[in-house]
C-alpha atoms as a PDB file:
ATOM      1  CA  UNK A   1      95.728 145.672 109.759  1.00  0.00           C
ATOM      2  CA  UNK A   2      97.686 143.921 112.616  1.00  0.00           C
ATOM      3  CA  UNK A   3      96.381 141.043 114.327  1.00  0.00           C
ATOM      4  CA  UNK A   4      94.813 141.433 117.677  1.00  0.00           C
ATOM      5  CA  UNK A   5      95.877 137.818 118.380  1.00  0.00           C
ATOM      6  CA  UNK A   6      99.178 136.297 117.399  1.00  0.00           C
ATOM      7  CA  UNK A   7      98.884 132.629 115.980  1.00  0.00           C
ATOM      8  CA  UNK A   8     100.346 131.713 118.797  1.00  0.00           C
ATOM      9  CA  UNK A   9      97.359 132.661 121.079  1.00  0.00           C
ATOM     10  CA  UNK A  10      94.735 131.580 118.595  1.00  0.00           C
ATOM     11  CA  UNK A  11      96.572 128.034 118.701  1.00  0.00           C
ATOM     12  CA  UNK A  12      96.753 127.866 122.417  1.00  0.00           C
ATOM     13  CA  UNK A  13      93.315 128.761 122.502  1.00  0.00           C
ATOM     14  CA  UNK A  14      91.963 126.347 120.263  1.00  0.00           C
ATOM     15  CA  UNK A  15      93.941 123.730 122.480  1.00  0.00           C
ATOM     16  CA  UNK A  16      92.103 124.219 125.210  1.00  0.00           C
ATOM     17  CA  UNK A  17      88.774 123.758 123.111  1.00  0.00           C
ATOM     18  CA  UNK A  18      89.815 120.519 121.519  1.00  0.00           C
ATOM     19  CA  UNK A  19      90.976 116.990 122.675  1.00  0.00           C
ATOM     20  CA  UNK A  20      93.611 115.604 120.829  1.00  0.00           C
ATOM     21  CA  UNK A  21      93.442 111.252 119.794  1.00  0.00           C
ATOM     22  CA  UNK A  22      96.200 109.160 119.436  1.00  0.00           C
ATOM     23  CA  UNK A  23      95.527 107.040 116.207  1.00  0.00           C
ATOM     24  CA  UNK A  24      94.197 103.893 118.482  1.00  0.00           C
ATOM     25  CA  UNK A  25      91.915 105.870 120.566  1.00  0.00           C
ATOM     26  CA  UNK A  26      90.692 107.643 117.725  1.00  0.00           C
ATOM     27  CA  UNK A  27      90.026 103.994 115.677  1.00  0.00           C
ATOM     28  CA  UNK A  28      88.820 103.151 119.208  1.00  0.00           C
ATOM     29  CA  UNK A  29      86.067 105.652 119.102  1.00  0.00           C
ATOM     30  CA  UNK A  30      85.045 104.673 115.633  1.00  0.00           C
ATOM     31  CA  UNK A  31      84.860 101.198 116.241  1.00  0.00           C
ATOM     32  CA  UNK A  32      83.296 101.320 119.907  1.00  0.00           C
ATOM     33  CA  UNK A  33      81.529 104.896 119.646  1.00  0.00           C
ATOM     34  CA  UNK A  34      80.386 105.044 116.174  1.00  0.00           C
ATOM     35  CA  UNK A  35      82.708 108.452 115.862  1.00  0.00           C
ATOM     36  CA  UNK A  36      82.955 109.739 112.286  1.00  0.00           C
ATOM     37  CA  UNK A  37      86.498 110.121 110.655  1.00  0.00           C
ATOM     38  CA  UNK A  38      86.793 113.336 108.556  1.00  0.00           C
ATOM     39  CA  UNK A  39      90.038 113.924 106.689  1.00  0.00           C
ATOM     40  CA  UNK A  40      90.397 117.853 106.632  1.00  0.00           C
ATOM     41  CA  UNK A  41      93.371 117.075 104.207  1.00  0.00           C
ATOM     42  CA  UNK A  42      93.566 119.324 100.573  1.00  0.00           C
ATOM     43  CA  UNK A  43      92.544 116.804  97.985  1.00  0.00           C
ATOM     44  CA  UNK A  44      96.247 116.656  96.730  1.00  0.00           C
ATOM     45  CA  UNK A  45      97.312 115.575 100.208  1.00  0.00           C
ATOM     46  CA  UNK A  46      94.219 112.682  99.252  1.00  0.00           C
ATOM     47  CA  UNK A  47      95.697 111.599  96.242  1.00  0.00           C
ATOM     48  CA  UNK A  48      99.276 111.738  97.228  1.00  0.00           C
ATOM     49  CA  UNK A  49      99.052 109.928 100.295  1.00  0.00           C
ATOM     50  CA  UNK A  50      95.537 107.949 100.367  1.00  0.00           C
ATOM     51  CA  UNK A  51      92.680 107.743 102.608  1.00  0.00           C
ATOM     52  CA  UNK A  52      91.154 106.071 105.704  1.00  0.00           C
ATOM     53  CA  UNK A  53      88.595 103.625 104.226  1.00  0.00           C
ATOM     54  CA  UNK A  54      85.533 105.012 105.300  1.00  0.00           C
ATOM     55  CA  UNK A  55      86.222 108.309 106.461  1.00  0.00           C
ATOM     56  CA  UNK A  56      84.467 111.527 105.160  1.00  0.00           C
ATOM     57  CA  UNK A  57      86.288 114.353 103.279  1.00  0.00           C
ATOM     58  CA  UNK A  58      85.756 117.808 103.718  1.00  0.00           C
ATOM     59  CA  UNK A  59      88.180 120.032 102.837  1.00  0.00           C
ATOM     60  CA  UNK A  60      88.984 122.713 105.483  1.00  0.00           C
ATOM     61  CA  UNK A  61      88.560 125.606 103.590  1.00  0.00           C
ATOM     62  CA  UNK A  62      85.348 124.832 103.729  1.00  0.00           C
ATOM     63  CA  UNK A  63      84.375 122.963 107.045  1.00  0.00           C
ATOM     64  CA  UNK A  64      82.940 125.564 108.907  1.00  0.00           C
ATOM     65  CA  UNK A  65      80.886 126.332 105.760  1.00  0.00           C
ATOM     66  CA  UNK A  66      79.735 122.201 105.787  1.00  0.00           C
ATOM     67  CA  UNK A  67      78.939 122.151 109.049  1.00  0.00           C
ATOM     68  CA  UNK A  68      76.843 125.983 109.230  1.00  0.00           C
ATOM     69  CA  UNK A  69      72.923 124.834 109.299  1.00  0.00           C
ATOM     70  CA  UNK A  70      72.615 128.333 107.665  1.00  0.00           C
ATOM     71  CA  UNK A  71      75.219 127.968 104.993  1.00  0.00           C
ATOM     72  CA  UNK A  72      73.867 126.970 101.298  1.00  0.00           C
ATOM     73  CA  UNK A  73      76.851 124.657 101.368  1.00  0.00           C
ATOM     74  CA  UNK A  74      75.603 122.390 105.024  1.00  0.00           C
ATOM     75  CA  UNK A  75      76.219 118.693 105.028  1.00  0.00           C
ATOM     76  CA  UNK A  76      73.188 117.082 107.177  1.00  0.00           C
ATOM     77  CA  UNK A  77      75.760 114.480 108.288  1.00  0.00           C
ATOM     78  CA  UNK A  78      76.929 117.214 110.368  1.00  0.00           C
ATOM     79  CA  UNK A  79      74.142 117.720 112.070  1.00  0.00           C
ATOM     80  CA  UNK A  80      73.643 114.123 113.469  1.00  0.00           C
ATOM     81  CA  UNK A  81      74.519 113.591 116.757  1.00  0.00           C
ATOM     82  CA  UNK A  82      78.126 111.518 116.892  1.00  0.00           C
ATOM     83  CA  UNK A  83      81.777 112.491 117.644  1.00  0.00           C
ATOM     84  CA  UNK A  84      83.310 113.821 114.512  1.00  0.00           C
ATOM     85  CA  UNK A  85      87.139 113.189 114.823  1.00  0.00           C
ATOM     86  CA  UNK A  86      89.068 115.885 112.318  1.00  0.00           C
ATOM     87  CA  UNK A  87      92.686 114.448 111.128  1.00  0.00           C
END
C-alpha cells in the first residue's frame, strides 16, 4: 500500500501546525509561563544521555495514546490547561 502522502508532506504539514523553541525560550516559558517539559525521547536515549530535571517523560510511541481522554492509557496531566513543550 503506497502512501498517499510522502514524509516529506506530512513533515511540512506538521510545521505549519507547530512552533518550534529555541532552548531559552522554551526554559523561558517554563520559568515565566508555567509550560510543561516533556521529553518524547526512547528511554535508552534517557539513560544514555540524561534528563531535564523536572520534565515529564512520555515516550512517543505512546503520546497520542497519553494524551487521548478516551484512551485506557490517558495521563490527566494532559488534560490541564498549560503549554506542553515536546523535545
Amino acid at each position: 500500500m503506497a502512501l498517499k502522502k510522502s514524509v516529506q508532506q506530512m513533515i511540512d504539514e506538521a510545521r505549519l501546525e507547530i512552533d518550534n523553541h529555541s532552548p531559552a525560550e522554551a526554559k523561558r516559558r517554563v520559568e515565566q509561563e508555567g509550560a510543561m517539559l516533556v521529553d518524547i525521547r526512547d528511554i535508552r536515549e534517557l539513560q544514555r544521555d540524561g534528563v531535564i530535571p523536572g520534565a515529564m517523560h512520555s515516550p512517543r510511541g505512546m503520546l497520542e495514546f497519553w494524551i487521548d481522554p478516551d484512551s485506557p492509557y490517558f495521563k490527566p496531566v494532559f488534560a490541564e490547561d498549560i503549554e506542553f513543550v515536546l523535545y
